[in-house]
PDB file of N, CA and C in Angstrom:
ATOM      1  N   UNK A   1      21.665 219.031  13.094  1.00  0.00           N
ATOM      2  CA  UNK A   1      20.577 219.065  14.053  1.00  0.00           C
ATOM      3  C   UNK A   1      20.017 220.485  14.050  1.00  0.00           C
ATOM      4  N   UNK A   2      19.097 220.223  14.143  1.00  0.00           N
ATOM      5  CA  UNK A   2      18.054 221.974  13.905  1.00  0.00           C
ATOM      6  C   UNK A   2      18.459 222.662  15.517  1.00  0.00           C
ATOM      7  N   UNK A   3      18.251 223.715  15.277  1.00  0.00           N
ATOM      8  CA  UNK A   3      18.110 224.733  16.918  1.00  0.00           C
ATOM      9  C   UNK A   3      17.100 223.823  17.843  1.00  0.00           C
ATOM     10  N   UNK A   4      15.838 223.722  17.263  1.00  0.00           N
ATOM     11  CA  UNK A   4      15.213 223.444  18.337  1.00  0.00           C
ATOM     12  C   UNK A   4      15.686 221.751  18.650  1.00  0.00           C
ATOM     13  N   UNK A   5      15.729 220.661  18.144  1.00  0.00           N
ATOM     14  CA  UNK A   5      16.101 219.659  18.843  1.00  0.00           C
ATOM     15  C   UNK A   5      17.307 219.750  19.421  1.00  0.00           C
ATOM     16  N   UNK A   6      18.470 220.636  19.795  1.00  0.00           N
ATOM     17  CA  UNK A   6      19.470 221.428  19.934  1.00  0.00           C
ATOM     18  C   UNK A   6      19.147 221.548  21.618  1.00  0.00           C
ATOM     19  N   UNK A   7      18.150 222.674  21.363  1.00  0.00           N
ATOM     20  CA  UNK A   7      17.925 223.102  22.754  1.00  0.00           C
ATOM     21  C   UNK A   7      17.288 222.350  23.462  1.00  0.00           C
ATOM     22  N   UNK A   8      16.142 221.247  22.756  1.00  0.00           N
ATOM     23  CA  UNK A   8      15.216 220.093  23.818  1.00  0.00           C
ATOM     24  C   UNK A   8      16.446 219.623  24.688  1.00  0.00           C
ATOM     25  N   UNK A   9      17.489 219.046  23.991  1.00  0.00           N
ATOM     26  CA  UNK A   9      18.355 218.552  24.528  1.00  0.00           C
ATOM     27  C   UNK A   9      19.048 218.857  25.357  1.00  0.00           C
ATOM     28  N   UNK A  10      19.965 219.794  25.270  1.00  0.00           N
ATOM     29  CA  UNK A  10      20.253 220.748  26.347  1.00  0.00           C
ATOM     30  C   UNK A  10      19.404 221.031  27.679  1.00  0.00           C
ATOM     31  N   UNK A  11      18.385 221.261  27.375  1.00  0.00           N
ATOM     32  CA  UNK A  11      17.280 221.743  28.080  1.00  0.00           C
ATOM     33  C   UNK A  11      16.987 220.394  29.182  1.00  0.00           C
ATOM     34  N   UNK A  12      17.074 218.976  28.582  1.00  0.00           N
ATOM     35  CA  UNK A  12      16.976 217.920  29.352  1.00  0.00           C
ATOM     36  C   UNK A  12      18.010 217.555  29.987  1.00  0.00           C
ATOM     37  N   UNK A  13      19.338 218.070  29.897  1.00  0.00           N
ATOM     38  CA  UNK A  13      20.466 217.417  30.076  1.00  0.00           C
ATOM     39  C   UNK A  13      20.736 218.381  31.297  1.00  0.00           C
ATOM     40  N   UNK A  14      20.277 219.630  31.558  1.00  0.00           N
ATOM     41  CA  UNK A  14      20.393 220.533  32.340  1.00  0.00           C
ATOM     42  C   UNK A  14      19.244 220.163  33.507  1.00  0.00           C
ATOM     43  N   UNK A  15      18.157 219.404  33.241  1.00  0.00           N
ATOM     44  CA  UNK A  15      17.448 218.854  34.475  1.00  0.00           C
ATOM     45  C   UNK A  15      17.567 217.354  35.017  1.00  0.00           C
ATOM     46  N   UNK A  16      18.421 216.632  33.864  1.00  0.00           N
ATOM     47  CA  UNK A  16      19.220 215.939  34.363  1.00  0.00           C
ATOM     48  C   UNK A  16      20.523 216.033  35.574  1.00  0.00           C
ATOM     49  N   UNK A  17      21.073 217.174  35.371  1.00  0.00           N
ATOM     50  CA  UNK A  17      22.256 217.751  36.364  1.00  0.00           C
ATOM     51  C   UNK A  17      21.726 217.893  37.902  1.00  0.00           C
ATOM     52  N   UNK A  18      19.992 218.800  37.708  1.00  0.00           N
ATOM     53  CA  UNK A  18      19.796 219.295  38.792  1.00  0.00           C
ATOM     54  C   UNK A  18      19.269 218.139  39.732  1.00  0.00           C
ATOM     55  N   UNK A  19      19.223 216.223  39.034  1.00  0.00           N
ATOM     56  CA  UNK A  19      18.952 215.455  39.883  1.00  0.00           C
ATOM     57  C   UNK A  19      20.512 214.660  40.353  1.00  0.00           C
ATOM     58  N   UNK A  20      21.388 215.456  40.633  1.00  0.00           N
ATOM     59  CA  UNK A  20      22.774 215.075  40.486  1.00  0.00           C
ATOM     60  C   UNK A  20      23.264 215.985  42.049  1.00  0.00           C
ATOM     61  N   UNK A  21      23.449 215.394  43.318  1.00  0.00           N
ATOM     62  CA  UNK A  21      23.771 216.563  44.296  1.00  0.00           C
ATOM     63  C   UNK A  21      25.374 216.141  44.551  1.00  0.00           C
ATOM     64  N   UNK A  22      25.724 217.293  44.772  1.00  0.00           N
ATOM     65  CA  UNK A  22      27.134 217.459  45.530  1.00  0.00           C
ATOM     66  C   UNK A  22      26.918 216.407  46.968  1.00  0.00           C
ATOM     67  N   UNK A  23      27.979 215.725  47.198  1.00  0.00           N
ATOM     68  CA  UNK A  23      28.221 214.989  48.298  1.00  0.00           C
ATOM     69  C   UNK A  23      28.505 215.125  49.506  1.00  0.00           C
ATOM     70  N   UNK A  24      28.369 216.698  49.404  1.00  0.00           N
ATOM     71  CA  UNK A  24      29.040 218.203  50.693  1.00  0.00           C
ATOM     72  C   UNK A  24      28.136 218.622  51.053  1.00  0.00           C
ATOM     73  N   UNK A  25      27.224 218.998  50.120  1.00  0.00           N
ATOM     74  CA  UNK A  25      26.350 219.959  50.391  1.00  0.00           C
ATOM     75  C   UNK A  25      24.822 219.624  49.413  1.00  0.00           C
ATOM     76  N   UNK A  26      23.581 219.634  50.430  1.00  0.00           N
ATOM     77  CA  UNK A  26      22.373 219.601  49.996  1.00  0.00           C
ATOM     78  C   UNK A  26      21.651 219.711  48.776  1.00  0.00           C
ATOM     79  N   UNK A  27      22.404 220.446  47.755  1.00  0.00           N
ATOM     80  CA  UNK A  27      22.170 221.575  46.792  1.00  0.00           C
ATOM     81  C   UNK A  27      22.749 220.043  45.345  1.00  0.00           C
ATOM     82  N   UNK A  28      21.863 220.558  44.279  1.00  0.00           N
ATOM     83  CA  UNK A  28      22.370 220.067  43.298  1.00  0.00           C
ATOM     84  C   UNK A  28      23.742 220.430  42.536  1.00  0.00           C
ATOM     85  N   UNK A  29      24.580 219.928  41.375  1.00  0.00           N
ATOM     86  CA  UNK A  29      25.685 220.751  41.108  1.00  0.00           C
ATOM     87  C   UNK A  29      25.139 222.070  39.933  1.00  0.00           C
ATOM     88  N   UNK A  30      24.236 221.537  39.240  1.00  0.00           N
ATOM     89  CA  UNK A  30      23.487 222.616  38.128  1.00  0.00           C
ATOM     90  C   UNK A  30      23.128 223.816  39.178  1.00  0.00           C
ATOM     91  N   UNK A  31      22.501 223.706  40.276  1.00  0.00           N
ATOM     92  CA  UNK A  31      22.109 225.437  41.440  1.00  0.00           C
ATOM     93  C   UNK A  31      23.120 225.772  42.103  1.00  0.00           C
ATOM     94  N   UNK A  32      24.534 224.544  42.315  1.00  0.00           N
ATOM     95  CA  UNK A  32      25.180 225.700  42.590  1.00  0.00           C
ATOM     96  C   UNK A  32      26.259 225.979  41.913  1.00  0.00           C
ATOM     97  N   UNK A  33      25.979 226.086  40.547  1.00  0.00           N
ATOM     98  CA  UNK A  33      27.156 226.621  39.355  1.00  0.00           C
ATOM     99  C   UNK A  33      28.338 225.869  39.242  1.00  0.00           C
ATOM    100  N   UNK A  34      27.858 224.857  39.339  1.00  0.00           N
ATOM    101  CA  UNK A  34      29.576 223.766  38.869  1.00  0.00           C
ATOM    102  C   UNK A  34      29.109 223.381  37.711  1.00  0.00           C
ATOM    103  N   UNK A  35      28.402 224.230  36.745  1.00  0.00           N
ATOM    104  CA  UNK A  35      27.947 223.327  35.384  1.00  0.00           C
ATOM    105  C   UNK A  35      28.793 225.013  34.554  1.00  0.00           C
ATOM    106  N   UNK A  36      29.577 225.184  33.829  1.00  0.00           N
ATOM    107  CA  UNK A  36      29.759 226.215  33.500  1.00  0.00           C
ATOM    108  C   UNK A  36      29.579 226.029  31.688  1.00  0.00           C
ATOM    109  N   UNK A  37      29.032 225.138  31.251  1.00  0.00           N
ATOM    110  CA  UNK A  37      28.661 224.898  29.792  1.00  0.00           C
ATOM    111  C   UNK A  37      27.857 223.621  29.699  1.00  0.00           C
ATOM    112  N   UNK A  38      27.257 224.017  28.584  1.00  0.00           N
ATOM    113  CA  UNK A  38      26.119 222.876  28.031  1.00  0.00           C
ATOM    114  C   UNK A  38      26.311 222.777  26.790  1.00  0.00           C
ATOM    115  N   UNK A  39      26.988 221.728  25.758  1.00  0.00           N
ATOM    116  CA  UNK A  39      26.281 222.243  24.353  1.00  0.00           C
ATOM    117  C   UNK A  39      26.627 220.612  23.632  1.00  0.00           C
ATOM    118  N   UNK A  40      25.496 220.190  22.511  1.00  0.00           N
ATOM    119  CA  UNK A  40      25.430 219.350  22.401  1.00  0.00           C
ATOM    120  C   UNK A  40      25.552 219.478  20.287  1.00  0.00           C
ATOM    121  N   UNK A  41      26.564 218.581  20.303  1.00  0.00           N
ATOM    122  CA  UNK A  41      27.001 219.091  18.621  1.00  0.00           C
ATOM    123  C   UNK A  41      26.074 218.271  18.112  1.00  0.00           C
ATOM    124  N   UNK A  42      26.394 218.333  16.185  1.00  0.00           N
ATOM    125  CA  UNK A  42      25.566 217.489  15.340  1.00  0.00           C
ATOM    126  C   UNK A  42      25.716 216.197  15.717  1.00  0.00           C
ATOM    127  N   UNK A  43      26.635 215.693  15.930  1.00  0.00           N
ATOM    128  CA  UNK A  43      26.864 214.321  16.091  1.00  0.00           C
ATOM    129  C   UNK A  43      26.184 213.162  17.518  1.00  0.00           C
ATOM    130  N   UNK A  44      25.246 214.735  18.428  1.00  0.00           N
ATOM    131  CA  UNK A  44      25.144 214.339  19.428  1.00  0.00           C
ATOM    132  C   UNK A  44      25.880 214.081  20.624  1.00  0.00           C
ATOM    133  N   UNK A  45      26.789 214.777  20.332  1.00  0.00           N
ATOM    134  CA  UNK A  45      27.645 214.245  21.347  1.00  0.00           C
ATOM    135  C   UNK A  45      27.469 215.666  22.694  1.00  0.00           C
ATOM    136  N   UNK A  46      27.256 215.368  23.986  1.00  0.00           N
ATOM    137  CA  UNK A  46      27.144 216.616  24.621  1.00  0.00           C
ATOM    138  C   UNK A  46      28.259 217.142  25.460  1.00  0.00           C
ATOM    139  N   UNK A  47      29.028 218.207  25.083  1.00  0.00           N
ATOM    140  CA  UNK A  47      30.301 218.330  26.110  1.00  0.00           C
ATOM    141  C   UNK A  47      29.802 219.414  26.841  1.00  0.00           C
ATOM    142  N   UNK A  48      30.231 219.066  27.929  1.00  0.00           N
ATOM    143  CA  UNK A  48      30.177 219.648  29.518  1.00  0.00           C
ATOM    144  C   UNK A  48      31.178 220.043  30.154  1.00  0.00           C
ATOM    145  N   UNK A  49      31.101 221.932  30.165  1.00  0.00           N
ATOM    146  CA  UNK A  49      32.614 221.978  31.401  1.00  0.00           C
ATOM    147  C   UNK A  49      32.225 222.024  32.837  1.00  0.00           C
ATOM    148  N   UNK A  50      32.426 221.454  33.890  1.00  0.00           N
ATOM    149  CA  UNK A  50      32.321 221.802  35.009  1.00  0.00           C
ATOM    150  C   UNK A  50      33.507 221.871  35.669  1.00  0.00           C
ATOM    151  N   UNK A  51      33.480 222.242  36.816  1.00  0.00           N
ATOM    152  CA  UNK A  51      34.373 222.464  37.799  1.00  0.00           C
ATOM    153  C   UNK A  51      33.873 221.621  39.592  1.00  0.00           C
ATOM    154  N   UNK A  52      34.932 221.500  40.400  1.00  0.00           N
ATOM    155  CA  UNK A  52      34.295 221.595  41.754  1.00  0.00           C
ATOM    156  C   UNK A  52      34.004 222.702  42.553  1.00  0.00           C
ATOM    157  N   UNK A  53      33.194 222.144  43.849  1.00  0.00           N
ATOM    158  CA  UNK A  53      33.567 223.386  44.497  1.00  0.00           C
ATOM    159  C   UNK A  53      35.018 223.375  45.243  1.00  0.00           C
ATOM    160  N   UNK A  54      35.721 222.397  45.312  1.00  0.00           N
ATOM    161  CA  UNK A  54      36.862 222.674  46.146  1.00  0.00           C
ATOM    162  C   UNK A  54      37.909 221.653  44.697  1.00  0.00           C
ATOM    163  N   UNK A  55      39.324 221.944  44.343  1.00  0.00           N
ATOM    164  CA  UNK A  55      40.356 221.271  43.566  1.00  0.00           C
ATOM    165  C   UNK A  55      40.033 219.713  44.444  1.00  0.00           C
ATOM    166  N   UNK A  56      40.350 219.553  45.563  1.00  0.00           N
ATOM    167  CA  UNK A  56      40.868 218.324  46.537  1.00  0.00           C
ATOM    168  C   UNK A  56      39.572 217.266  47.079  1.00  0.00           C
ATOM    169  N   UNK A  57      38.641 217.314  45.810  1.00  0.00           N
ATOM    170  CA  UNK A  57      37.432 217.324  46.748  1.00  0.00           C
ATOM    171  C   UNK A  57      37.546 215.510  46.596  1.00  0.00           C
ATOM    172  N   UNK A  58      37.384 215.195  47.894  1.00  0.00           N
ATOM    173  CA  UNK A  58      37.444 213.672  48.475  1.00  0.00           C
ATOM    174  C   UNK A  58      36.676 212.535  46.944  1.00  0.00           C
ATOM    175  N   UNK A  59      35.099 213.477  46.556  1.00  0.00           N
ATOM    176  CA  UNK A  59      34.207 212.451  45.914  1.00  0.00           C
ATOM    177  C   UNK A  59      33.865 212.466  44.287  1.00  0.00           C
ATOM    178  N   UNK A  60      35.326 213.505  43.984  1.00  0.00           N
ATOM    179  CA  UNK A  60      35.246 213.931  42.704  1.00  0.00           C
ATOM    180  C   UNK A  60      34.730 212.873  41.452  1.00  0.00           C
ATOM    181  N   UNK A  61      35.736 211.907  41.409  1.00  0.00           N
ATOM    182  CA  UNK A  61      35.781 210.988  40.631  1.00  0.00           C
ATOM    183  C   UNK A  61      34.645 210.235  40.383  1.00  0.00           C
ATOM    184  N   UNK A  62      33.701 210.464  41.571  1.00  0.00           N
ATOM    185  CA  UNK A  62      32.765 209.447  41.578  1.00  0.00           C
ATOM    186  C   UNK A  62      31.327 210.599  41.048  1.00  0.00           C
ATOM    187  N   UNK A  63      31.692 211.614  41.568  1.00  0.00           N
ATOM    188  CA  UNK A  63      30.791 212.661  40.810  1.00  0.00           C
ATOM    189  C   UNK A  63      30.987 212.973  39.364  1.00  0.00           C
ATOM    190  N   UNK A  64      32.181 213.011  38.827  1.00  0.00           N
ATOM    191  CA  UNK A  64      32.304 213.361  37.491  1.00  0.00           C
ATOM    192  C   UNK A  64      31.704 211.447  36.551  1.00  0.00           C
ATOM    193  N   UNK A  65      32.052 210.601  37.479  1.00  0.00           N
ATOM    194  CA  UNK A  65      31.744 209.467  36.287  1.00  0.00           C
ATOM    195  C   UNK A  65      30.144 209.782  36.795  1.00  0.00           C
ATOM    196  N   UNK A  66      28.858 210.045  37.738  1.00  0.00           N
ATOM    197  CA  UNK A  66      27.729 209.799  37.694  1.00  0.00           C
ATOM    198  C   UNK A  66      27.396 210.825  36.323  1.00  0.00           C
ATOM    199  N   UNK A  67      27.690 211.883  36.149  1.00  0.00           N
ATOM    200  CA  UNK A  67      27.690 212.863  35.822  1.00  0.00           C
ATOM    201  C   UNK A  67      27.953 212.266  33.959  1.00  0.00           C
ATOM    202  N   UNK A  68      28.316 212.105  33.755  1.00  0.00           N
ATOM    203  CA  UNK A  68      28.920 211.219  32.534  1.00  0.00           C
ATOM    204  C   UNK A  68      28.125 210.284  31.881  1.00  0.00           C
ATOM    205  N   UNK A  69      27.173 209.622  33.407  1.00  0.00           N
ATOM    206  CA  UNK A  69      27.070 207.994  33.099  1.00  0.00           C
ATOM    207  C   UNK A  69      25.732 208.796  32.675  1.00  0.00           C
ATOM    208  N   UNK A  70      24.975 209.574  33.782  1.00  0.00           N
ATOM    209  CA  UNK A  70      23.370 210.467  33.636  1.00  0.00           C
ATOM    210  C   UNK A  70      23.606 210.730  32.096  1.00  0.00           C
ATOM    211  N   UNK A  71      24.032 211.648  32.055  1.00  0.00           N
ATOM    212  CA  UNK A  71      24.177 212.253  30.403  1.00  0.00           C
ATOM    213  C   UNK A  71      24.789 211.608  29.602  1.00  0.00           C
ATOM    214  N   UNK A  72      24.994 210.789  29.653  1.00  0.00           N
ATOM    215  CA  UNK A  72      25.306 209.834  28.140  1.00  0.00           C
ATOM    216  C   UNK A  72      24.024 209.256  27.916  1.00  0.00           C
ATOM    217  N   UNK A  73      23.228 208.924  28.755  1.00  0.00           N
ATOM    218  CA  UNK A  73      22.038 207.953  28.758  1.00  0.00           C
ATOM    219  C   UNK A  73      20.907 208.808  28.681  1.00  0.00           C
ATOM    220  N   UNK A  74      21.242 210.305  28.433  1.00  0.00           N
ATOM    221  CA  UNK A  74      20.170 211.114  28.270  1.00  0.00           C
ATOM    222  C   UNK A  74      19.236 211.221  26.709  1.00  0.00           C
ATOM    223  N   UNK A  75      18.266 210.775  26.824  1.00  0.00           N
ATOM    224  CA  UNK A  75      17.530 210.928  25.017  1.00  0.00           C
ATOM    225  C   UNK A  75      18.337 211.812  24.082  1.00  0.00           C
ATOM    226  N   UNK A  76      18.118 211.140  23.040  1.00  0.00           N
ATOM    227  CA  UNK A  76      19.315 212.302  22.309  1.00  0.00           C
ATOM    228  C   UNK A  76      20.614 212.238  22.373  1.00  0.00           C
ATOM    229  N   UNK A  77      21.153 212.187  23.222  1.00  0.00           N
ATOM    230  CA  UNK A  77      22.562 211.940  23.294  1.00  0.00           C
ATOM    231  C   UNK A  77      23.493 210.898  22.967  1.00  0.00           C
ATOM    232  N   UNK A  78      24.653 210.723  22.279  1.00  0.00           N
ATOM    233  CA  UNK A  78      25.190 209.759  22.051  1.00  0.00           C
ATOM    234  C   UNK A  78      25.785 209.284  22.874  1.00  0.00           C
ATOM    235  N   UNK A  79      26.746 210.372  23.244  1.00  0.00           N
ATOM    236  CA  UNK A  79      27.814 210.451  24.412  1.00  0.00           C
ATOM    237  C   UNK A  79      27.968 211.503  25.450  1.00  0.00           C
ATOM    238  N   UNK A  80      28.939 211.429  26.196  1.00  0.00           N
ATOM    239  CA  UNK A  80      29.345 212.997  26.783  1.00  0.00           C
ATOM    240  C   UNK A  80      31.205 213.359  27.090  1.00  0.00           C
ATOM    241  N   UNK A  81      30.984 214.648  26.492  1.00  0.00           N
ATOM    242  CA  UNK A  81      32.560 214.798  26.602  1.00  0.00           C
ATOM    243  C   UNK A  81      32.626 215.653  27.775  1.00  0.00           C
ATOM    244  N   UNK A  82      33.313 215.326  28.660  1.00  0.00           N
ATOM    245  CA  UNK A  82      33.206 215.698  29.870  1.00  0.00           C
ATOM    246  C   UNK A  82      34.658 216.689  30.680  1.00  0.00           C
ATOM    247  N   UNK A  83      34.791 218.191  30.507  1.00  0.00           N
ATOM    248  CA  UNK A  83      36.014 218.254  30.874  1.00  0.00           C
ATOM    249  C   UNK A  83      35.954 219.632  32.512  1.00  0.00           C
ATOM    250  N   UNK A  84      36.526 218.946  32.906  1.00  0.00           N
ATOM    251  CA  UNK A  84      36.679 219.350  34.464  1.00  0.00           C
ATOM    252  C   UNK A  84      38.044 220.721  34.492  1.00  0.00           C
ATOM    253  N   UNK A  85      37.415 221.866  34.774  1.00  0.00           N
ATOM    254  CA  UNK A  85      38.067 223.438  34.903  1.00  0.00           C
ATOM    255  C   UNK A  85      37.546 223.898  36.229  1.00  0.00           C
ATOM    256  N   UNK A  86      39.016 224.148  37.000  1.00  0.00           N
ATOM    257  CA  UNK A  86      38.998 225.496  37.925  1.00  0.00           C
ATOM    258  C   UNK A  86      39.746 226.700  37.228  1.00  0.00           C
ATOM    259  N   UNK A  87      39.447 227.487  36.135  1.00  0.00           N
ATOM    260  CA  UNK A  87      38.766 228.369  35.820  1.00  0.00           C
ATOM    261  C   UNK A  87      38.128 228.813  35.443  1.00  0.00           C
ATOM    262  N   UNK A  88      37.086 229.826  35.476  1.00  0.00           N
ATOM    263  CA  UNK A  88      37.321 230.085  37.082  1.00  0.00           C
ATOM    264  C   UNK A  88      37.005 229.296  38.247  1.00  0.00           C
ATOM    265  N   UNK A  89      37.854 229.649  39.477  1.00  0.00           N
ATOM    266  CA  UNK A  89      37.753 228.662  40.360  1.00  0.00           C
ATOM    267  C   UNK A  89      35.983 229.041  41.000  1.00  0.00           C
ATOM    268  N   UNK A  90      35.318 228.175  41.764  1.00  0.00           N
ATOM    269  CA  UNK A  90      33.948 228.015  42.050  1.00  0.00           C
ATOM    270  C   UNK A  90      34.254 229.337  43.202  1.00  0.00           C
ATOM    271  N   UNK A  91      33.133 229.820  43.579  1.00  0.00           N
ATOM    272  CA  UNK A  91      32.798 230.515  44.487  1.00  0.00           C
ATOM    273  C   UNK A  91      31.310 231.047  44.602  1.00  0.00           C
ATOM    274  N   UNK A  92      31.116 231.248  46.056  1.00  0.00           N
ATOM    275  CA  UNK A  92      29.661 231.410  46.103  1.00  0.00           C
ATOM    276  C   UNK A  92      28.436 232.649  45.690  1.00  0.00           C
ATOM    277  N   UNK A  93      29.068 233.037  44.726  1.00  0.00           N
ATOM    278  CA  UNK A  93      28.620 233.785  43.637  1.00  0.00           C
ATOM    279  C   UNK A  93      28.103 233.635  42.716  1.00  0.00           C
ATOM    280  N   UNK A  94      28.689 231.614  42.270  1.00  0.00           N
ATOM    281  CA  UNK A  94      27.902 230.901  41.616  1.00  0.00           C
ATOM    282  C   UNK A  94      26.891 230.282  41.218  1.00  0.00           C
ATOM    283  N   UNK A  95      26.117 230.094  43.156  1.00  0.00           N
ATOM    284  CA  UNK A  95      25.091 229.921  43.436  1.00  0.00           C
ATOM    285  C   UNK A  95      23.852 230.012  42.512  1.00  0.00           C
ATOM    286  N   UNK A  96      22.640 229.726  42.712  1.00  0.00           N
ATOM    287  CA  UNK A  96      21.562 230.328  42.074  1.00  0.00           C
ATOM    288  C   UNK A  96      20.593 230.750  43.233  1.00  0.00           C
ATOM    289  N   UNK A  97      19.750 231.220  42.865  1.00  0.00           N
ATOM    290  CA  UNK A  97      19.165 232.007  43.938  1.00  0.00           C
ATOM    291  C   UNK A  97      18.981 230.645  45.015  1.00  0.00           C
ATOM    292  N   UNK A  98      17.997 229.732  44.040  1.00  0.00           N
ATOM    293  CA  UNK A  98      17.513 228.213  44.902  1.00  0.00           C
ATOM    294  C   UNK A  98      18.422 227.711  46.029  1.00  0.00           C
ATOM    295  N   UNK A  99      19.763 227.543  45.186  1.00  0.00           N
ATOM    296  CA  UNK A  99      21.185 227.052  46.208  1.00  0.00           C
ATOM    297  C   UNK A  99      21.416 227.879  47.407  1.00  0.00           C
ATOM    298  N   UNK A 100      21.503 229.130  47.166  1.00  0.00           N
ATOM    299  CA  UNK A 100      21.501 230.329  48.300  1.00  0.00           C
ATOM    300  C   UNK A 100      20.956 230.119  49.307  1.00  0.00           C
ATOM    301  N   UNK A 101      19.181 229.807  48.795  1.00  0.00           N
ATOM    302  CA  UNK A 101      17.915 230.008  49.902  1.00  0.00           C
ATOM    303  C   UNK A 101      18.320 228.753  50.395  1.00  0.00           C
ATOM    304  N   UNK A 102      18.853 227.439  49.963  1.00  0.00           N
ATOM    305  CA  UNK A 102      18.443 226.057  50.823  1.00  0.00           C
ATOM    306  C   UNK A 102      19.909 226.232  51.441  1.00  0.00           C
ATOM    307  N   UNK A 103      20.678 226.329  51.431  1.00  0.00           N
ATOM    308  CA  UNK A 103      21.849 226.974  52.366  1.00  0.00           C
ATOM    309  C   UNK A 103      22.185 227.978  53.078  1.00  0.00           C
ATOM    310  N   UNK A 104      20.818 228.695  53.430  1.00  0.00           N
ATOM    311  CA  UNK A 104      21.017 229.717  53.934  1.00  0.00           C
ATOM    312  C   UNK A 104      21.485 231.044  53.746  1.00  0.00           C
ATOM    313  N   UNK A 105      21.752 231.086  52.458  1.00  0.00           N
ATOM    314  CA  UNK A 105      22.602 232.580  52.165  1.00  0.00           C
ATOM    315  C   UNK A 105      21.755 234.174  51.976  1.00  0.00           C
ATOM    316  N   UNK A 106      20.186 233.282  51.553  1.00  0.00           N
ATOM    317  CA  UNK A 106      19.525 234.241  51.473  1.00  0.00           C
ATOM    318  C   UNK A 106      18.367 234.598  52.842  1.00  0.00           C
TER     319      UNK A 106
END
């Protein structure tokens, strides 16, 4: 796969995320940094590391399969390899500016 159909992809799969919200909080998981990789090989296949914001979080399971189900079904994509890391663990540093301002931080 060339760079640029590389990055279309990526590039869609990352505004795919930001229609994906945490079940806690207002904010998508792509603004507030639970996406900590994007990359999508020759084969199409796109693996994703994320994390939560909390280890214990009540709606995980059901967030990591939407999360899975979105991006597998994303153009381009075959599949998604999907692997879930607290490290590093989340903190609100992760934020993006957007997440900040609609939660108040800024």
């Amino acid at each position: 796969m060339d760079p640029n159909e590389q990055l279309e992809i990526e590039t869609r799969i990352g505004e795919i995320l930001k229609g994906i919200y945490d079940p806690e909080m207002p904010v998508n998981i792509y603004d507030l940094g639970l996406i900590y990789d994007i990359n999508v090989d020759d084969e199409h296949i796109a693996h994703i590391t994320m994390t939560l914001t909390a280890p214990n979080c009540p709606m995980a399971e059901e967030l990591l399969e939407e999360v899975k189900y979105k991006v597998g079904g994303t153009k381009g994509v075959k599949d998604c390899d999907l692997k879930l890391t607290f490290n590093p663990p989340w903190d609100r540093s992760m934020l993006s500016d957007e997440a900040k301002l609609e939660l108040g931080f800024l």
